[in-house]
PDB file of N, CA and C in Angstrom:
ATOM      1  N   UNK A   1      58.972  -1.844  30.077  1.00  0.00           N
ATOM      2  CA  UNK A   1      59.123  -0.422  29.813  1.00  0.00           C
ATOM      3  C   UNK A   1      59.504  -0.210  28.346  1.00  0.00           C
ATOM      4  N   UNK A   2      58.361   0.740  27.769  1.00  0.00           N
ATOM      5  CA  UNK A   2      58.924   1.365  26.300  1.00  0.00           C
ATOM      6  C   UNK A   2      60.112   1.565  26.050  1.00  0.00           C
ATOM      7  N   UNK A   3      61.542   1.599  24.979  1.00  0.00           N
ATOM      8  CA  UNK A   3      62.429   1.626  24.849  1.00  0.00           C
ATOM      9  C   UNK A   3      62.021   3.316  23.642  1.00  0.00           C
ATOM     10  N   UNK A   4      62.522   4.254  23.992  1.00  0.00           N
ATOM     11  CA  UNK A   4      62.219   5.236  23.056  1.00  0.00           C
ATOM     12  C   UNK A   4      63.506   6.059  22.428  1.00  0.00           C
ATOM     13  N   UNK A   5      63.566   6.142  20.948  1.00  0.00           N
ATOM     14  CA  UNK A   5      64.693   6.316  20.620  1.00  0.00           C
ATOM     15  C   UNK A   5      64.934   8.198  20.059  1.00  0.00           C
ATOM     16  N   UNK A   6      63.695   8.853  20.417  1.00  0.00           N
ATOM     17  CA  UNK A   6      63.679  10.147  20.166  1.00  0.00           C
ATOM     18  C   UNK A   6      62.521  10.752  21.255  1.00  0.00           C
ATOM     19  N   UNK A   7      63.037  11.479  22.176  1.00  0.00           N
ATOM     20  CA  UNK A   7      62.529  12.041  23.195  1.00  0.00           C
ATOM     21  C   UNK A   7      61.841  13.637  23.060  1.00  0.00           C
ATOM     22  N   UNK A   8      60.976  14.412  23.105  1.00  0.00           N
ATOM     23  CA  UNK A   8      61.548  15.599  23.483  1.00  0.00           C
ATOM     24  C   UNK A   8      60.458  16.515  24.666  1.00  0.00           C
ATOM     25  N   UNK A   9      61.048  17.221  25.489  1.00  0.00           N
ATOM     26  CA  UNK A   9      60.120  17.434  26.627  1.00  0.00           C
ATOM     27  C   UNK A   9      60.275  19.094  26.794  1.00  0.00           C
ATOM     28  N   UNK A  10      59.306  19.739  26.843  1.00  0.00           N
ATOM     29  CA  UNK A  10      58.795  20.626  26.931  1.00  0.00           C
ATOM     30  C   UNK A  10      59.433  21.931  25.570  1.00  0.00           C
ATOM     31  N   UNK A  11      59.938  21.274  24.378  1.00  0.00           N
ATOM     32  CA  UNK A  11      60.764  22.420  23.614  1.00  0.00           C
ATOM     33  C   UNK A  11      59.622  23.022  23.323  1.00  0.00           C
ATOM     34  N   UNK A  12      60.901  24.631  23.357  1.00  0.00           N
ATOM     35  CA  UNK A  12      60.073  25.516  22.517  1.00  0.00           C
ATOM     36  C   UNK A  12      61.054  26.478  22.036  1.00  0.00           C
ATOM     37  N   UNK A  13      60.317  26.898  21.001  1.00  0.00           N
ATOM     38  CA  UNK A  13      61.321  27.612  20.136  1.00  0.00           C
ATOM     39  C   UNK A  13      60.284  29.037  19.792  1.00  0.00           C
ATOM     40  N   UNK A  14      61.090  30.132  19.577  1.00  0.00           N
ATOM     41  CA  UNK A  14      60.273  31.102  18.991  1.00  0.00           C
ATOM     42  C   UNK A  14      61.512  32.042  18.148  1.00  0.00           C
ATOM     43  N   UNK A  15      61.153  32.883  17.119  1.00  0.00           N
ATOM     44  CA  UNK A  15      61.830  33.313  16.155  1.00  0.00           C
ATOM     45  C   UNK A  15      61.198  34.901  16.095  1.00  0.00           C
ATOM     46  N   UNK A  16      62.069  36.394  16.507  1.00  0.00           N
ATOM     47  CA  UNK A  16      62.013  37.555  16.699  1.00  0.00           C
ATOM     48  C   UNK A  16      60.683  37.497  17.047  1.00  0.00           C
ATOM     49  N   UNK A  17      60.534  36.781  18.056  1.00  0.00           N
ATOM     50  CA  UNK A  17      58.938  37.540  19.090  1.00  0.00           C
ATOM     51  C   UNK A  17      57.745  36.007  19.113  1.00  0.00           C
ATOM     52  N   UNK A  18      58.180  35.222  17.802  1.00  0.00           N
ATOM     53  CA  UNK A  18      56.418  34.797  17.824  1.00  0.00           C
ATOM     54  C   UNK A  18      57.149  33.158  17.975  1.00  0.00           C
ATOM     55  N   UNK A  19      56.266  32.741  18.982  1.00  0.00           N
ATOM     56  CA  UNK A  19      56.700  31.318  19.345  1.00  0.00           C
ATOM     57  C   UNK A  19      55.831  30.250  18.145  1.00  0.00           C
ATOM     58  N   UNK A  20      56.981  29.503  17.978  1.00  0.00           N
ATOM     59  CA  UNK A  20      56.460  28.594  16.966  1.00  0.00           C
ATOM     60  C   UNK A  20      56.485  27.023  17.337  1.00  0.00           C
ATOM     61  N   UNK A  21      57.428  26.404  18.177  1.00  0.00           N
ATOM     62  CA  UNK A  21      57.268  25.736  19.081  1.00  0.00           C
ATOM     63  C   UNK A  21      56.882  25.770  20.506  1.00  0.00           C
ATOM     64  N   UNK A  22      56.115  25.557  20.958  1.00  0.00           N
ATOM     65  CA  UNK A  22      55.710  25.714  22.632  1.00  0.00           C
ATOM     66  C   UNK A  22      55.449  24.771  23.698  1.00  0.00           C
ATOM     67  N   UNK A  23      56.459  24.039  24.260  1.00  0.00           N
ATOM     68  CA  UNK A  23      56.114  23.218  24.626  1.00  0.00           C
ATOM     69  C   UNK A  23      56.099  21.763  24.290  1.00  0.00           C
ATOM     70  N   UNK A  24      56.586  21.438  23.477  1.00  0.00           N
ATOM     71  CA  UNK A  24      56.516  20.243  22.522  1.00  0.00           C
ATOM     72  C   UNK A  24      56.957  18.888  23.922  1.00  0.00           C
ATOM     73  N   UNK A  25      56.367  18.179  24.118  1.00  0.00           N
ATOM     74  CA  UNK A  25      56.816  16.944  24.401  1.00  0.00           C
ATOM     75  C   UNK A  25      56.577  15.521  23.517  1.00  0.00           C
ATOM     76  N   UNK A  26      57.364  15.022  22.844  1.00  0.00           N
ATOM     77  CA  UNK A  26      56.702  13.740  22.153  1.00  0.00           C
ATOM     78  C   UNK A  26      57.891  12.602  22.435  1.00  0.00           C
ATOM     79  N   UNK A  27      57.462  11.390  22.747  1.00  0.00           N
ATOM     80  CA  UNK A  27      58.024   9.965  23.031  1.00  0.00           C
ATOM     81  C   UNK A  27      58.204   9.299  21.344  1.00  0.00           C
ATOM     82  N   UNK A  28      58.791   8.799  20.856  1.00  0.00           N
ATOM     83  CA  UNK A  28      59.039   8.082  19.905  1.00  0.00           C
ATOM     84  C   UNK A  28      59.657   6.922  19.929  1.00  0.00           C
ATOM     85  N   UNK A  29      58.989   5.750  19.682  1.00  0.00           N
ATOM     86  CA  UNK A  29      59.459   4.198  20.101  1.00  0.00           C
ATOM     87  C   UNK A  29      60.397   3.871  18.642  1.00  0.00           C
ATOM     88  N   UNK A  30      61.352   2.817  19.735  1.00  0.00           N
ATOM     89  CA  UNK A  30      62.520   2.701  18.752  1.00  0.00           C
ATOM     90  C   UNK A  30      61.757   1.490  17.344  1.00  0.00           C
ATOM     91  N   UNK A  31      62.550   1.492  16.358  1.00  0.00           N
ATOM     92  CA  UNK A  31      61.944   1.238  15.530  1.00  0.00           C
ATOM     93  C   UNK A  31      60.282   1.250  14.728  1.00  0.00           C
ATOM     94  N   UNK A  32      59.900   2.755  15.031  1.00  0.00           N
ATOM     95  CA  UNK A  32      58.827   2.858  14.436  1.00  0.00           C
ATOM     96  C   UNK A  32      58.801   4.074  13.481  1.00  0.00           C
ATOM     97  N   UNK A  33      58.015   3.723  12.618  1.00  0.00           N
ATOM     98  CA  UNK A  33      57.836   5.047  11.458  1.00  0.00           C
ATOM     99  C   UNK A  33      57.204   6.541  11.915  1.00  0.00           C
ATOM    100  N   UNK A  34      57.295   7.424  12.237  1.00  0.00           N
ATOM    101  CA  UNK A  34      57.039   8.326  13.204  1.00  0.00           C
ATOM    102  C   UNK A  34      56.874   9.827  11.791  1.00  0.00           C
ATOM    103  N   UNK A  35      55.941  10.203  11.414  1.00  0.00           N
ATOM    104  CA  UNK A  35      55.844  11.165  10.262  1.00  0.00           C
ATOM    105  C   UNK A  35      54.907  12.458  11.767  1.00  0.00           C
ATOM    106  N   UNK A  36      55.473  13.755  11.177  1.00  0.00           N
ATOM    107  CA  UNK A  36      54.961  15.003  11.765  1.00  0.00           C
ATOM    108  C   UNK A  36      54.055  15.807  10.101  1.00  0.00           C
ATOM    109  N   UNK A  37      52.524  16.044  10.692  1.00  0.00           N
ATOM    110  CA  UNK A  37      51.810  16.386  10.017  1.00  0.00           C
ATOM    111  C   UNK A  37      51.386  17.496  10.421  1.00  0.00           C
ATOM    112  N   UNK A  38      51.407  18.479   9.726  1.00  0.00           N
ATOM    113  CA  UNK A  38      50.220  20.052   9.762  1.00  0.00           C
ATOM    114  C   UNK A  38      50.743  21.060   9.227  1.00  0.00           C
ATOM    115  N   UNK A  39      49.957  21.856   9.150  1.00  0.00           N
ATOM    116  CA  UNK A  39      49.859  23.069   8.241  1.00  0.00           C
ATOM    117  C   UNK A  39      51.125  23.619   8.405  1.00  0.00           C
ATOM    118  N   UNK A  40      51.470  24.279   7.193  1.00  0.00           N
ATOM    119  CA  UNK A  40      52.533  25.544   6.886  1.00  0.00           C
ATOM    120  C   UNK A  40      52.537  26.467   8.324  1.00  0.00           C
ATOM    121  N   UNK A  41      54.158  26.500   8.638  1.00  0.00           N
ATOM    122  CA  UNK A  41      53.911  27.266  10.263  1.00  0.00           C
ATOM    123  C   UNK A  41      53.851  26.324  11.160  1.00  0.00           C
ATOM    124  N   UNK A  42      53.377  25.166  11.090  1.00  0.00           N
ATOM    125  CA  UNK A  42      53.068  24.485  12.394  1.00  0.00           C
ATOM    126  C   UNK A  42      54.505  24.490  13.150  1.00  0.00           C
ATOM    127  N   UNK A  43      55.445  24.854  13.168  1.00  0.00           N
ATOM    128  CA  UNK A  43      56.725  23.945  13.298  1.00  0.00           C
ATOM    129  C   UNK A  43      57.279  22.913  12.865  1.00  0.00           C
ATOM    130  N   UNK A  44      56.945  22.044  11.986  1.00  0.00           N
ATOM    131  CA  UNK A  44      57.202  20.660  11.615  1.00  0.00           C
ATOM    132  C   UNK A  44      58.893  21.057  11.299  1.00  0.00           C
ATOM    133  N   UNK A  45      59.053  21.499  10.591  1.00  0.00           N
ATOM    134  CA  UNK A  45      60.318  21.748   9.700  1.00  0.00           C
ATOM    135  C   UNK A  45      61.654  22.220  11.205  1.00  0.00           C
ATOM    136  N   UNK A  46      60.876  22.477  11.952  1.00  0.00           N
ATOM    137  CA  UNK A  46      61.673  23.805  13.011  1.00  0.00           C
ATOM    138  C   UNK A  46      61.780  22.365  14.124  1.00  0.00           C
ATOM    139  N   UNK A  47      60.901  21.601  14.216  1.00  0.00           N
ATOM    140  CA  UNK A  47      61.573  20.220  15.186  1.00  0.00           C
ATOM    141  C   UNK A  47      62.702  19.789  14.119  1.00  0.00           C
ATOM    142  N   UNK A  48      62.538  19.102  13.210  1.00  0.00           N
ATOM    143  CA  UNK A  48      63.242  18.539  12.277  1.00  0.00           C
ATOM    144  C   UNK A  48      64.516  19.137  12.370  1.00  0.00           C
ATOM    145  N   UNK A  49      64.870  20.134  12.362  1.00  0.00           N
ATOM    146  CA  UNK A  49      65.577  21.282  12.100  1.00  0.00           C
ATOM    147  C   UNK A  49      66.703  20.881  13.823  1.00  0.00           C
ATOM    148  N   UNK A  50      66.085  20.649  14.763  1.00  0.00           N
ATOM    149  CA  UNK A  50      66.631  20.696  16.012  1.00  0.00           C
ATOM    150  C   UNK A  50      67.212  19.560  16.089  1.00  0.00           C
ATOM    151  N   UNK A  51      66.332  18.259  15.417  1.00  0.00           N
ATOM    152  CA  UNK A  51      66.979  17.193  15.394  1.00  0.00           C
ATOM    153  C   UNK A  51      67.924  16.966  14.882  1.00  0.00           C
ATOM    154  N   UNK A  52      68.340  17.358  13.851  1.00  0.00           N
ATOM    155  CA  UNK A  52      69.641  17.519  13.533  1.00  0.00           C
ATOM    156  C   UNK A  52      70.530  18.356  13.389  1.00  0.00           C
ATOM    157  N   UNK A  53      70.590  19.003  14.594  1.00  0.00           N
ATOM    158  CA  UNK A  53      71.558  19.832  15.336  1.00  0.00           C
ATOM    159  C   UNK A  53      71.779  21.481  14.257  1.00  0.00           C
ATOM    160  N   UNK A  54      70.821  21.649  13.542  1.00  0.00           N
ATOM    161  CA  UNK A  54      70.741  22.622  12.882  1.00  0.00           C
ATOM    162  C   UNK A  54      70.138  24.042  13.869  1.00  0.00           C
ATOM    163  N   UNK A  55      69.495  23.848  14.266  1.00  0.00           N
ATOM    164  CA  UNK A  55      68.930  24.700  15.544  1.00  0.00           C
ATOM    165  C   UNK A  55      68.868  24.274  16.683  1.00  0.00           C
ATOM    166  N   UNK A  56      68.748  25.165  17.759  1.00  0.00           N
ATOM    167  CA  UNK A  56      68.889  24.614  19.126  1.00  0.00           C
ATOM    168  C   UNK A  56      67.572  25.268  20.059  1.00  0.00           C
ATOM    169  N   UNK A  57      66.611  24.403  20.753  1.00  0.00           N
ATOM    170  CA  UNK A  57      65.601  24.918  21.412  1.00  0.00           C
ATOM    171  C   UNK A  57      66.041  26.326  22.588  1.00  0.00           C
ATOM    172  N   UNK A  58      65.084  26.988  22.502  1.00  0.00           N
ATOM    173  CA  UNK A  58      64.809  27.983  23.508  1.00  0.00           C
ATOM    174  C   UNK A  58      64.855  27.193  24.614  1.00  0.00           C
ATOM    175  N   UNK A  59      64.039  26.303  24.878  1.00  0.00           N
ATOM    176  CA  UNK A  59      63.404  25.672  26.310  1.00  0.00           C
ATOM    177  C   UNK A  59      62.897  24.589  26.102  1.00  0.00           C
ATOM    178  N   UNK A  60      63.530  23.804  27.073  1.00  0.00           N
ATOM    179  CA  UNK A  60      62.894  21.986  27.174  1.00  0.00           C
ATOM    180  C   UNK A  60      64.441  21.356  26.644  1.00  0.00           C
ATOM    181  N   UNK A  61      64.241  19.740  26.340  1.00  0.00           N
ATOM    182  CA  UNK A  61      65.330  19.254  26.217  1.00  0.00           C
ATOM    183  C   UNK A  61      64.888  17.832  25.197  1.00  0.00           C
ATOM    184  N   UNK A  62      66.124  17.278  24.306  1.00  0.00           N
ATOM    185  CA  UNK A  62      65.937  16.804  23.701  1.00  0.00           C
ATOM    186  C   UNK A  62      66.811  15.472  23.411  1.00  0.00           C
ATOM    187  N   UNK A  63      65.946  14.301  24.030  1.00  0.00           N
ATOM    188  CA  UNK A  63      66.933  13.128  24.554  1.00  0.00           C
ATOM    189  C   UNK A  63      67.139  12.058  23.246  1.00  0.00           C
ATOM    190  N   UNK A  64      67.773  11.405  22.516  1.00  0.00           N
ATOM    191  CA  UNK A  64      68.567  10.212  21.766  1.00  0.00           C
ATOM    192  C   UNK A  64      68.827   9.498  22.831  1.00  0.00           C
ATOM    193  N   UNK A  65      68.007   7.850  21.969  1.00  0.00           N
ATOM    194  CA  UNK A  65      68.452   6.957  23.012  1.00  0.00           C
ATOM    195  C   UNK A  65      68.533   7.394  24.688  1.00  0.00           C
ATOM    196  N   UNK A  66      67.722   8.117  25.002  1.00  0.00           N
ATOM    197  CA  UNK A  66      67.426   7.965  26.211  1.00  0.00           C
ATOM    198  C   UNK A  66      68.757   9.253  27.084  1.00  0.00           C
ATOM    199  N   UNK A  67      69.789   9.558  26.323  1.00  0.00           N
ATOM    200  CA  UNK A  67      70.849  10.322  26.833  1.00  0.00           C
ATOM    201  C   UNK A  67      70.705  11.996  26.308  1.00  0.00           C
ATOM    202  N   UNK A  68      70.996  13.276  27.001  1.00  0.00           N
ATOM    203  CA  UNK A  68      70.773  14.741  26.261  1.00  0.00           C
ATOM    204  C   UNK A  68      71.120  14.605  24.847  1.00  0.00           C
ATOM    205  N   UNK A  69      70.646  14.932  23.552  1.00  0.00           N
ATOM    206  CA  UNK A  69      71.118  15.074  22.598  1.00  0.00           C
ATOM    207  C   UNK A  69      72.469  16.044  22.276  1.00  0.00           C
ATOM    208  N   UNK A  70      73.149  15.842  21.590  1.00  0.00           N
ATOM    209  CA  UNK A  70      74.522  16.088  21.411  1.00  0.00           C
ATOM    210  C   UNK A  70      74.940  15.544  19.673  1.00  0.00           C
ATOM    211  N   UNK A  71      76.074  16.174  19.368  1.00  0.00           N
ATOM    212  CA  UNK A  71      76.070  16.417  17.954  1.00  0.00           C
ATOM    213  C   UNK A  71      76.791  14.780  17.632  1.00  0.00           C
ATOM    214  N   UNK A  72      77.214  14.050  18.540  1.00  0.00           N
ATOM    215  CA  UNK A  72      77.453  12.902  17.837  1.00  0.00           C
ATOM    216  C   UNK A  72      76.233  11.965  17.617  1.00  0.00           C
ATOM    217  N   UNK A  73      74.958  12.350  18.728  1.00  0.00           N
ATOM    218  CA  UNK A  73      74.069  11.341  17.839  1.00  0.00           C
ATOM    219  C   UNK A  73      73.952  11.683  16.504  1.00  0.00           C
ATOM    220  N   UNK A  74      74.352  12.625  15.884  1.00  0.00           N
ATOM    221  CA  UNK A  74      74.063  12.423  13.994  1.00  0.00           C
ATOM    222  C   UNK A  74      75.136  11.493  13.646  1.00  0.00           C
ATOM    223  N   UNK A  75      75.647  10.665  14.335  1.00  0.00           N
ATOM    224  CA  UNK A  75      76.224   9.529  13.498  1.00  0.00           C
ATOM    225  C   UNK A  75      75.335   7.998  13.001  1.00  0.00           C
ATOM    226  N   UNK A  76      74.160   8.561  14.085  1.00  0.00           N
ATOM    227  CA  UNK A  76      73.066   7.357  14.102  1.00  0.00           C
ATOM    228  C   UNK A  76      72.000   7.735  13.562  1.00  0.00           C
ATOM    229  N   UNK A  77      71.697   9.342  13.089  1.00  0.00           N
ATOM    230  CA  UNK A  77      70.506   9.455  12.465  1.00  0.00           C
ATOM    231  C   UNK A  77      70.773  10.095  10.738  1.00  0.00           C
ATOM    232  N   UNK A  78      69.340  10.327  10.979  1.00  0.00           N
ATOM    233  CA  UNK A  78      69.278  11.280   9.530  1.00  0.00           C
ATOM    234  C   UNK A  78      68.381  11.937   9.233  1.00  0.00           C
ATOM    235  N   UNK A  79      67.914  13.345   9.305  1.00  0.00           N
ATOM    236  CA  UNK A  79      66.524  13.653   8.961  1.00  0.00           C
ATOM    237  C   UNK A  79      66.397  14.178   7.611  1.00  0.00           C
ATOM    238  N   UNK A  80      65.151  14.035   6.583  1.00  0.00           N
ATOM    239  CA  UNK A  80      64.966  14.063   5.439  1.00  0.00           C
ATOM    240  C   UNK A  80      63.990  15.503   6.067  1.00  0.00           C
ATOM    241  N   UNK A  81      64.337  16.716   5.117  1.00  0.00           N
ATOM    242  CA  UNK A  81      63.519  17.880   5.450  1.00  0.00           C
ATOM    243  C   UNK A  81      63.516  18.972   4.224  1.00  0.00           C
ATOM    244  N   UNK A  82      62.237  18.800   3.431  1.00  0.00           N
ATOM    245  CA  UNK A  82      61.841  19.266   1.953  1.00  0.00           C
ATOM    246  C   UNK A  82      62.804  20.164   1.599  1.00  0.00           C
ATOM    247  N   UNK A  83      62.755  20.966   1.587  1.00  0.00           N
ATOM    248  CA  UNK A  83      64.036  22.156   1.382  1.00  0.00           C
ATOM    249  C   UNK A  83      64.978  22.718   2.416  1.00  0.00           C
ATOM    250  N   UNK A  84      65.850  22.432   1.703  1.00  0.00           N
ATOM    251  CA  UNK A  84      67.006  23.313   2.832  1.00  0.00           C
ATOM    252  C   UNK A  84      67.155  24.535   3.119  1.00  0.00           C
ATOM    253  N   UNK A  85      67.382  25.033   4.191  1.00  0.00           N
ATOM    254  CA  UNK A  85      67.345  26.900   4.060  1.00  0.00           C
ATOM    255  C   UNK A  85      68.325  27.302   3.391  1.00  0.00           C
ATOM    256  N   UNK A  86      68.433  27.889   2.329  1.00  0.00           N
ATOM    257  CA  UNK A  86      69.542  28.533   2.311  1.00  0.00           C
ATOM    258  C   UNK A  86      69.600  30.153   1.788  1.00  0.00           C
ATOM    259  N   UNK A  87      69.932  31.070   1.809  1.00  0.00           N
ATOM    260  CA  UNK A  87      69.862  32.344   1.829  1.00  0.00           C
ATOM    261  C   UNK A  87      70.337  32.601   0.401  1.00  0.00           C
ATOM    262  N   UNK A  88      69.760  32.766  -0.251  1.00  0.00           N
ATOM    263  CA  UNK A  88      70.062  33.127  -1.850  1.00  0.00           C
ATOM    264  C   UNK A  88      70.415  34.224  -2.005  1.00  0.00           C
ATOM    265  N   UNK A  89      70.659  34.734  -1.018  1.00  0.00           N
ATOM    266  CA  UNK A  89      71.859  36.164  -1.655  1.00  0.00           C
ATOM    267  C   UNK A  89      72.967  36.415  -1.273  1.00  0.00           C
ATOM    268  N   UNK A  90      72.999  34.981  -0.394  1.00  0.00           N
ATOM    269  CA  UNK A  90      74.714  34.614   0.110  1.00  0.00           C
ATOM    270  C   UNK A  90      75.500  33.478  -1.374  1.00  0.00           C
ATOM    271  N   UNK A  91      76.544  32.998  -1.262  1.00  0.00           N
ATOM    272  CA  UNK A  91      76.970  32.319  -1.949  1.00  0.00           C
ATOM    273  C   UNK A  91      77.395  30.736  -1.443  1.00  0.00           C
ATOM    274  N   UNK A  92      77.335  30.039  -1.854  1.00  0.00           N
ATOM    275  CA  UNK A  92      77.702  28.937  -1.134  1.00  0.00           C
ATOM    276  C   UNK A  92      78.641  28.868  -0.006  1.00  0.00           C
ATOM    277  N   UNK A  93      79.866  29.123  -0.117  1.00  0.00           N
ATOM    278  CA  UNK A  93      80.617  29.049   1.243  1.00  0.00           C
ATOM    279  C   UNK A  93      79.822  30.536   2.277  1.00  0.00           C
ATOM    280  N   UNK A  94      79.274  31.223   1.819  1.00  0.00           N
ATOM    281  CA  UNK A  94      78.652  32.106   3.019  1.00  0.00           C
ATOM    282  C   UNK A  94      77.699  31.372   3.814  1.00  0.00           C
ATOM    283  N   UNK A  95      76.527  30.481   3.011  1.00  0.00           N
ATOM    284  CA  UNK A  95      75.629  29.996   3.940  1.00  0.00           C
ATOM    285  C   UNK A  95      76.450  28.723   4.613  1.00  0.00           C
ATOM    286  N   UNK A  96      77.471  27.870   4.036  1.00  0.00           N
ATOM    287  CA  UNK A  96      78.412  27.301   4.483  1.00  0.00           C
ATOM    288  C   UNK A  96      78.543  28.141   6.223  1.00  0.00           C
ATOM    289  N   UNK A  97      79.489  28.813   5.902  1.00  0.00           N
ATOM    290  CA  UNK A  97      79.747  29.605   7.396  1.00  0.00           C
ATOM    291  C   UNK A  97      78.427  30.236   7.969  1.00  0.00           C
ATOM    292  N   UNK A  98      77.669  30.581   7.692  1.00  0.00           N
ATOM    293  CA  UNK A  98      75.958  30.272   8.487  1.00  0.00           C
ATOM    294  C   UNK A  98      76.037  29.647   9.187  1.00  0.00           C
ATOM    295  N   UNK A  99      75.417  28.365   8.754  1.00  0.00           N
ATOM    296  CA  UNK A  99      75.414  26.898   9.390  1.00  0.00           C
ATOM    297  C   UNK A  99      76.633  26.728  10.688  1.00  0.00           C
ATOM    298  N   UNK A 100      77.692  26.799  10.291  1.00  0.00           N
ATOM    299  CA  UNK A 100      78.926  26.450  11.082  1.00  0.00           C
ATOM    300  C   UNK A 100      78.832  27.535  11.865  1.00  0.00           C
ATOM    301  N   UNK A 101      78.781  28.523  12.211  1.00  0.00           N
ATOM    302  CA  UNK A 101      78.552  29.813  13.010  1.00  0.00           C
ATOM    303  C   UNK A 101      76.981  29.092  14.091  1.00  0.00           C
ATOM    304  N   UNK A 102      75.949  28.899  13.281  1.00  0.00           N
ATOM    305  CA  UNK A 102      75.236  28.257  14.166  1.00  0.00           C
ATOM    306  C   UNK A 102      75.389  26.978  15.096  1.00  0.00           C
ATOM    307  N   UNK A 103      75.979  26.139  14.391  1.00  0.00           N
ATOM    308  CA  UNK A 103      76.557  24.950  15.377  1.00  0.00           C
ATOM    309  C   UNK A 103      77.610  25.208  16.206  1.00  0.00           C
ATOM    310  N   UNK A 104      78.441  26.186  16.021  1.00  0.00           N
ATOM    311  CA  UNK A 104      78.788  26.647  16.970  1.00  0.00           C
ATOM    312  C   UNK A 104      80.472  25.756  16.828  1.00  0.00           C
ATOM    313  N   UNK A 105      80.704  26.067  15.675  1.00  0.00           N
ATOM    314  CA  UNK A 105      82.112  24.869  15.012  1.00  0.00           C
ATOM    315  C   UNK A 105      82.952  25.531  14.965  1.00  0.00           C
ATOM    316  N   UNK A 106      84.087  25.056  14.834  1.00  0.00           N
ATOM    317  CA  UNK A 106      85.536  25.907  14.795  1.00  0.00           C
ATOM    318  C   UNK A 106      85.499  26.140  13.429  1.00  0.00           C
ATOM    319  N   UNK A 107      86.314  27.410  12.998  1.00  0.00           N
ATOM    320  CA  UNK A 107      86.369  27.715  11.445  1.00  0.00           C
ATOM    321  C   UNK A 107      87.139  26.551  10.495  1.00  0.00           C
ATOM    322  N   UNK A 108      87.862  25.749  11.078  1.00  0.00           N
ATOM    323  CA  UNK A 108      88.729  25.017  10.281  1.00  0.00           C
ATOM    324  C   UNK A 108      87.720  23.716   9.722  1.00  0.00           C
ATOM    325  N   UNK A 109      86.819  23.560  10.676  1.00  0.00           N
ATOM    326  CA  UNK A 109      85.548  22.504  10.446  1.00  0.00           C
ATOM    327  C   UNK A 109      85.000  22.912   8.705  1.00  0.00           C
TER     328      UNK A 109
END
């Protein structure tokens, strides 16, 4: 049996009305190079984004090592993702508390 170290089964994500993930299921075997390709919009950035606990799917689920994902697997990963969002008409500690408001962190974090 495949040993797979990034799971995800049926996500989907959509943003004020228009679904941009739908459904996503993909298996990823442990130790392999695994790159997401396609056009502007495809979602690429918006999985990436889930994987490291930056967003959280609408629907479906998203397994590490074989267990629900949860914010301590980022002690074992890392995702590299071209630009970071950040809201340029906030100031640093505003998009700071963004982020932390989205993960859903205590203010003292």
């Amino acid at each position: 049996m495949q040993d797979f170290i990034l799971e995800t089964r049926g996500v989907c994500k959509s943003f004020h009305g228009q679904m941009v993930l739908d459904h996503i299921s993909l298996m990823i075997p442990q130790g392999c190079v695994y790159g997401l390709l396609g056009p502007n919009g495809a979602g690429k950035s918006t999985l990436l984004k889930m994987f490291s606990g930056m967003l959280r799917p609408d629907e479906g689920e998203i397994l590490f090592e074989g267990e629900q994902w949860s914010r301590q697997c980022l002690v074992k990963t890392g995702v590299l993702i071209e630009q970071p969002s950040l809201y340029e008409n906030l100031t640093a500690r505003e998009n700071l508390e963004v982020r932390r408001l989205l993960l859903g962190e205590p203010r003292g974090r």
